[in-house]
N, C-alpha and C. Protein backbone atom coordinates (compact mmCIF):
# COMPACT_ATOMS: atom_id res chain seq x y z
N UNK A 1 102.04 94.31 102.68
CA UNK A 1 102.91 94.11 101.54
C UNK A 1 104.18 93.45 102.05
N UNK A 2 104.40 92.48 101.63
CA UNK A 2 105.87 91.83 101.34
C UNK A 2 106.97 91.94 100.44
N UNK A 3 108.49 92.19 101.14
CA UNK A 3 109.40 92.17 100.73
C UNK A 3 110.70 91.23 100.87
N UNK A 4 111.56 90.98 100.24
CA UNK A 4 112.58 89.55 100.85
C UNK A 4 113.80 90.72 100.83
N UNK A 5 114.53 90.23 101.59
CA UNK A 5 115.81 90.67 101.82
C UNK A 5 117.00 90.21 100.54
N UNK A 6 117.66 91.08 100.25
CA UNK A 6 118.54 90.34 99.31
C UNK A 6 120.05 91.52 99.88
N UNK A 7 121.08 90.25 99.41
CA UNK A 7 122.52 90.42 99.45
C UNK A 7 122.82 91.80 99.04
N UNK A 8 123.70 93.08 99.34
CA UNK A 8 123.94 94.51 98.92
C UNK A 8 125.33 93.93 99.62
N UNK A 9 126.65 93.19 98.90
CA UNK A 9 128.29 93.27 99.05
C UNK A 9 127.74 92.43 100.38
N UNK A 10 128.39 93.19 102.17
CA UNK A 10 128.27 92.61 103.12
C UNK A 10 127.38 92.46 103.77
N UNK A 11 125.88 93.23 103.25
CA UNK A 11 125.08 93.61 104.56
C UNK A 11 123.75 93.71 103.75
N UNK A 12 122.67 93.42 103.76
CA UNK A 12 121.07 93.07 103.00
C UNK A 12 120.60 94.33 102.81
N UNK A 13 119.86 94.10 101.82
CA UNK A 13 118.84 95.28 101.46
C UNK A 13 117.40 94.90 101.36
N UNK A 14 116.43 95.92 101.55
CA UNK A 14 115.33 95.75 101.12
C UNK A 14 114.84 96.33 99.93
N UNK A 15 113.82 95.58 98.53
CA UNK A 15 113.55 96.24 97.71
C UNK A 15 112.06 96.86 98.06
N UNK A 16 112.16 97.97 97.95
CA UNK A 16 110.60 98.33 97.45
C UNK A 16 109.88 98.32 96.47
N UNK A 17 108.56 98.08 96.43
CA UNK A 17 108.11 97.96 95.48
C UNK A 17 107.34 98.86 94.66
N UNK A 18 107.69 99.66 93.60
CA UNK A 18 107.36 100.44 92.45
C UNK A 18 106.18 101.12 93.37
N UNK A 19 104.97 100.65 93.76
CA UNK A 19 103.88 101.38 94.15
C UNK A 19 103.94 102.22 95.18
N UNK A 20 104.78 101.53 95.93
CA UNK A 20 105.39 102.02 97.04
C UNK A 20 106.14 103.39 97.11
N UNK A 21 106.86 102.90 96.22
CA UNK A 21 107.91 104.43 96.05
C UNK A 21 107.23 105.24 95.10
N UNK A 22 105.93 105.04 94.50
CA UNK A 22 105.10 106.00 94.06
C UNK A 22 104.73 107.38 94.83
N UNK A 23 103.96 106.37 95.99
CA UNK A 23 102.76 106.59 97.17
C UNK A 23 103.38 107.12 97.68
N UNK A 24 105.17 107.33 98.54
CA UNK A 24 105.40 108.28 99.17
C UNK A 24 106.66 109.07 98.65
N UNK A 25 106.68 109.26 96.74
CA UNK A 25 107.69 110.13 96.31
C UNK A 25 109.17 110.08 96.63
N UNK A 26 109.07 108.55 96.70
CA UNK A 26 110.45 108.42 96.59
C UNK A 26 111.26 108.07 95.62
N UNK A 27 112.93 108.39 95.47
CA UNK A 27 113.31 107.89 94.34
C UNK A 27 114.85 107.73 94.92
N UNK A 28 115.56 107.25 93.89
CA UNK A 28 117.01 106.60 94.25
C UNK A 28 117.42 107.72 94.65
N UNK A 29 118.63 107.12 95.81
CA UNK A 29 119.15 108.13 96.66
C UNK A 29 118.64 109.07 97.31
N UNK A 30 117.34 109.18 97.49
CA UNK A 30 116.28 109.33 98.85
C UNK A 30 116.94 108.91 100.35
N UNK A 31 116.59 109.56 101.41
CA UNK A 31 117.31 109.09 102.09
C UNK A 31 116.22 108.43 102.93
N UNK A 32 116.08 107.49 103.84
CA UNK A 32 115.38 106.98 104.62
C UNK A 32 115.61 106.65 106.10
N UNK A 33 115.08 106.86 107.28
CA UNK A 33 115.58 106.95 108.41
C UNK A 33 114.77 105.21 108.86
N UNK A 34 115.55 104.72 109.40
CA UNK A 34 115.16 103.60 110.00
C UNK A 34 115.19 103.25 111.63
N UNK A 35 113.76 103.17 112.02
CA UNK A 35 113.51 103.43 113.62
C UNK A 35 113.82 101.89 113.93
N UNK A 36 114.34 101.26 115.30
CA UNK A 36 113.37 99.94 115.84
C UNK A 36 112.26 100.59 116.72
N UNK A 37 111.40 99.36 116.68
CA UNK A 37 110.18 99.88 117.19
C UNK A 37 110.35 98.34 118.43
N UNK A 38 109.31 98.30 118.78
CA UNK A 38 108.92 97.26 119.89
C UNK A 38 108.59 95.52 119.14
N UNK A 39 107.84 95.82 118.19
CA UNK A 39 106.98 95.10 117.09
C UNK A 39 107.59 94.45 115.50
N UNK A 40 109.41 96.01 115.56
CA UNK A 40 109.88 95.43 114.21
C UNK A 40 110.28 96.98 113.50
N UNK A 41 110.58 97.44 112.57
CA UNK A 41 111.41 98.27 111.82
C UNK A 41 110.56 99.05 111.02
N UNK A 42 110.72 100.40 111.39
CA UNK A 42 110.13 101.35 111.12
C UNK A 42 110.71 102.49 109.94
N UNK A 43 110.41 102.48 108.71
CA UNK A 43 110.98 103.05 107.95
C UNK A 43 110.11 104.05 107.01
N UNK A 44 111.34 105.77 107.28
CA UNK A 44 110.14 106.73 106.62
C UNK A 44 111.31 107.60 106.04
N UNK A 45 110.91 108.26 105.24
CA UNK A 45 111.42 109.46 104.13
C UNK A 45 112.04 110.61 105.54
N UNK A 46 113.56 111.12 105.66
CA UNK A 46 113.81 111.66 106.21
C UNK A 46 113.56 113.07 105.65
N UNK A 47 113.79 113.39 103.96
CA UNK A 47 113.05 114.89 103.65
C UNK A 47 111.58 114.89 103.98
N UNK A 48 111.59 116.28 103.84
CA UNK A 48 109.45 116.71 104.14
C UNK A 48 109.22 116.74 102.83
N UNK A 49 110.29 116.36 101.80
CA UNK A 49 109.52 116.20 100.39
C UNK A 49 108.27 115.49 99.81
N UNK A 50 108.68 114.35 100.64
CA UNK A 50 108.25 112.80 100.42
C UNK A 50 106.46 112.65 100.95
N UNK A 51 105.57 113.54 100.85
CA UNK A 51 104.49 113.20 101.32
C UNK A 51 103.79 112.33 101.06
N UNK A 52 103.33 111.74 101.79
CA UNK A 52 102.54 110.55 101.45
C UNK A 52 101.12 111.11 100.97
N UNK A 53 100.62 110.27 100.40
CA UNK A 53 99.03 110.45 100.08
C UNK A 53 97.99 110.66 101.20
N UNK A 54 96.92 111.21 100.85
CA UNK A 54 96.14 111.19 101.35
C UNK A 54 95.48 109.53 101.67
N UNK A 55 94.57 109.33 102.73
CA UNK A 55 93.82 107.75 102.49
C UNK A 55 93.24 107.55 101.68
N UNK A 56 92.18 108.27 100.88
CA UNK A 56 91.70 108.18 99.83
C UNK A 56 92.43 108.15 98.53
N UNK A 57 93.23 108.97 98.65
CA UNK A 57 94.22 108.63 97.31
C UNK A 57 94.74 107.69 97.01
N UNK A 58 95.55 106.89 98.41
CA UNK A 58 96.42 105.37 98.60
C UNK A 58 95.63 104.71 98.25
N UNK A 59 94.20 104.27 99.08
CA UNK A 59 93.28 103.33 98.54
C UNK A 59 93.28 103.38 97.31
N UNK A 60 92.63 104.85 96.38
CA UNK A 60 91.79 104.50 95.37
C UNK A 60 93.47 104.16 94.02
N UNK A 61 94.48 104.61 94.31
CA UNK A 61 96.22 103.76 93.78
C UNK A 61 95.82 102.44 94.15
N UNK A 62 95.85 102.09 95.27
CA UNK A 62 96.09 100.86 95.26
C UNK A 62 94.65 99.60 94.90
N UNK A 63 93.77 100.34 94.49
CA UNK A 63 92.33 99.43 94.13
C UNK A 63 93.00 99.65 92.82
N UNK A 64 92.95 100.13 91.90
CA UNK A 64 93.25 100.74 90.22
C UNK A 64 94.69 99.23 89.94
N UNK A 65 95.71 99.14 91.22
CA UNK A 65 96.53 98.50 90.86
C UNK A 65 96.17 96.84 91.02
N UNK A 66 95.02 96.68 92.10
CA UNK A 66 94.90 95.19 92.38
C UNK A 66 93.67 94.88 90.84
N UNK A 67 93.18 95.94 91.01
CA UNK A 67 91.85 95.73 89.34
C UNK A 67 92.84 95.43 88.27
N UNK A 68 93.99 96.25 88.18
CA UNK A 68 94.50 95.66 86.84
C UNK A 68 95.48 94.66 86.82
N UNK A 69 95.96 94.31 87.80
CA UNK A 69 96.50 92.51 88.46
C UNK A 69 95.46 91.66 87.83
N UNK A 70 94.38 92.22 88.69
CA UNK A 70 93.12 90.66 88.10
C UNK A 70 93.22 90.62 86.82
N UNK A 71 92.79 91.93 86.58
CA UNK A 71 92.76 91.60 84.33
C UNK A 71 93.64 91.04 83.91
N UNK A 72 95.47 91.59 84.08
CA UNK A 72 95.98 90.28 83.67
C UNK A 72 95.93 88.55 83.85
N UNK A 73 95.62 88.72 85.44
CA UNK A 73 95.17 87.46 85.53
C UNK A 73 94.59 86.41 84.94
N UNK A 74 93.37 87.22 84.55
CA UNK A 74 92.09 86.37 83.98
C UNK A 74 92.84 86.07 82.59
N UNK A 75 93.51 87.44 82.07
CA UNK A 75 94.46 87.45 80.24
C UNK A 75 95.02 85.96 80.88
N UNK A 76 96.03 85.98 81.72
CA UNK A 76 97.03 84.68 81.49
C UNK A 76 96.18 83.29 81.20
N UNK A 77 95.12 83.96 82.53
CA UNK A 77 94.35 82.17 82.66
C UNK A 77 93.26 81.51 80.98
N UNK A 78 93.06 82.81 80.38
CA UNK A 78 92.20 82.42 78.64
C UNK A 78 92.85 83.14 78.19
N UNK A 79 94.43 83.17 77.49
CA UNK A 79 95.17 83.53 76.42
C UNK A 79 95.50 82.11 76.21
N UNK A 80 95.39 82.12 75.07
CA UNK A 80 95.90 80.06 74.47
C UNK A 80 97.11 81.04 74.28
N UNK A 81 98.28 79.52 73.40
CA UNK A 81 99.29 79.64 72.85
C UNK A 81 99.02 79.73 71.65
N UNK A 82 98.24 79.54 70.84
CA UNK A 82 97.95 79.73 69.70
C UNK A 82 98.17 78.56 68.98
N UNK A 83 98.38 77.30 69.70
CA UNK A 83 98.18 75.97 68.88
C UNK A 83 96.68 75.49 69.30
N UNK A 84 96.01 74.80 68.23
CA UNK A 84 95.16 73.60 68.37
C UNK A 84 95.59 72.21 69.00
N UNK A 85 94.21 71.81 69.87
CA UNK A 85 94.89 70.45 70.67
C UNK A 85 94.53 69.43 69.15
């Protein structure tokens, strides 16, 4: 998953994305601990609130969310505007 950095006053933020902060119970003003690693930036829920899912659970969230991506998809690609050519 991809995220872009955006402007917060002097110093960038990252947004997460909705599914994301589903999957491991997070919500505003959560706190988050941020590691460096060797490879790049490591970021996790500093409460033991925040459990993440099981693998089976994440997967079968995140199949339910790419299935209903496509459906809109296919909606955008055969929804006319409602004029005749």
């Amino acid at each position: 998953m991809k995220a872009r950095l955006i402007r917060i006053g002097n110093s960038r933020g990252v947004r997460i994305p909705r599914e994301m902060l589903r999957l491991y119970n997070l919500a505003e003003g959560d706190e988050i601990e941020l590691q460096e690693r060797q490879n790049g930036i490591l970021l996790h829920p500093v409460s033991g609130e925040a459990e993440a899912l099981s693998y089976t659970e994440a997967y079968r969230e995140m199949a339910e969310e790419v299935a209903e991506a496509a459906e809109w998809t296919q909606w955008d690609e055969s929804a006319g505007d409602g004029l005749d050519d």
